[in-house]
Protein backbone atom coordinates (compact mmCIF):
# COMPACT_ATOMS: atom_id res chain seq x y z
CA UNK A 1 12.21 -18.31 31.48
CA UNK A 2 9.62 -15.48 30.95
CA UNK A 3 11.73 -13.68 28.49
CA UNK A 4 11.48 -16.72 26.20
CA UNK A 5 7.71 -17.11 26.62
CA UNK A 6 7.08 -13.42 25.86
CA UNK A 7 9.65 -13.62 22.96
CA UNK A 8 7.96 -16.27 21.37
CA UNK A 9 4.81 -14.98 21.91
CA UNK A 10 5.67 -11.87 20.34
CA UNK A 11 7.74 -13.45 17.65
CA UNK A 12 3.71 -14.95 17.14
CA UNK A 13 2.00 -12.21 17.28
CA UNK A 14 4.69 -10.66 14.38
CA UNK A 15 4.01 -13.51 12.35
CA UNK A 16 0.18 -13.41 12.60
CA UNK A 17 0.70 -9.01 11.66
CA UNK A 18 2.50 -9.71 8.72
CA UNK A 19 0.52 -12.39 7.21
CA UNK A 20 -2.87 -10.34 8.36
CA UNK A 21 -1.19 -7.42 6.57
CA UNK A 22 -0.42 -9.69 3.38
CA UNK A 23 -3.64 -11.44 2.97
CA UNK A 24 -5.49 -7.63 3.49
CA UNK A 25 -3.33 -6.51 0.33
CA UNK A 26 -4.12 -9.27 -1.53
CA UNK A 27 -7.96 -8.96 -0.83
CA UNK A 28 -8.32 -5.24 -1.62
CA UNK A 29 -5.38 -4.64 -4.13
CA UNK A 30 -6.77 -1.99 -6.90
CA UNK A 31 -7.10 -3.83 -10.56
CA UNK A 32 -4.28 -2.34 -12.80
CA UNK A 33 -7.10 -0.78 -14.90
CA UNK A 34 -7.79 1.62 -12.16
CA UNK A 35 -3.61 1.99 -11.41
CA UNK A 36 -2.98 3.05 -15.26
CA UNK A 37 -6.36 5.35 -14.94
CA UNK A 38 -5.12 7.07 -11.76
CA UNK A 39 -1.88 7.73 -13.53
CA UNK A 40 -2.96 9.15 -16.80
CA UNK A 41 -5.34 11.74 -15.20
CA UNK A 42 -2.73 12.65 -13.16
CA UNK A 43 0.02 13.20 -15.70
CA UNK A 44 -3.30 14.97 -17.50
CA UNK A 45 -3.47 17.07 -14.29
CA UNK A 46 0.31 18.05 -14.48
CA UNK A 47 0.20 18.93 -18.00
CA UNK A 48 -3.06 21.24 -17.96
CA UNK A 49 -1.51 22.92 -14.65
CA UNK A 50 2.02 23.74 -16.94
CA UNK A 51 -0.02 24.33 -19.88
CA UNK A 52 -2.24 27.26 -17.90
CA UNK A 53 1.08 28.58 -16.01
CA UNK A 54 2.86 29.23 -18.97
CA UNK A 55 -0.11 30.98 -20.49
């Protein structure tokens, strides 16, 4: 009889984790400006560091 309380209360407290984790995402997800920025200065980063080592 416990055992199913605490299994549905932790089957809860799962549900409420995930969706927290979900709806945080969706609130401070980066603009895709800012991804495609991040990515070309560090492909910019790579090539200057292969560029000086095979100086």
């Amino acid at each position: 009889m416990i055992a199913k309380i605490w299994k549905k209360v932790l089957l809860l407290v799962l549900i409420i984790a995930c969706l927290f984790n979900v709806i945080n995402k969706i609130v401070h997800k980066a603009s895709m400006k800012d991804e495609v920025s991040a990515s070309a200065q560090y492909i910019q980063q790579k090539l200057n560091n292969e560029q000086s080592n095979s100086n």
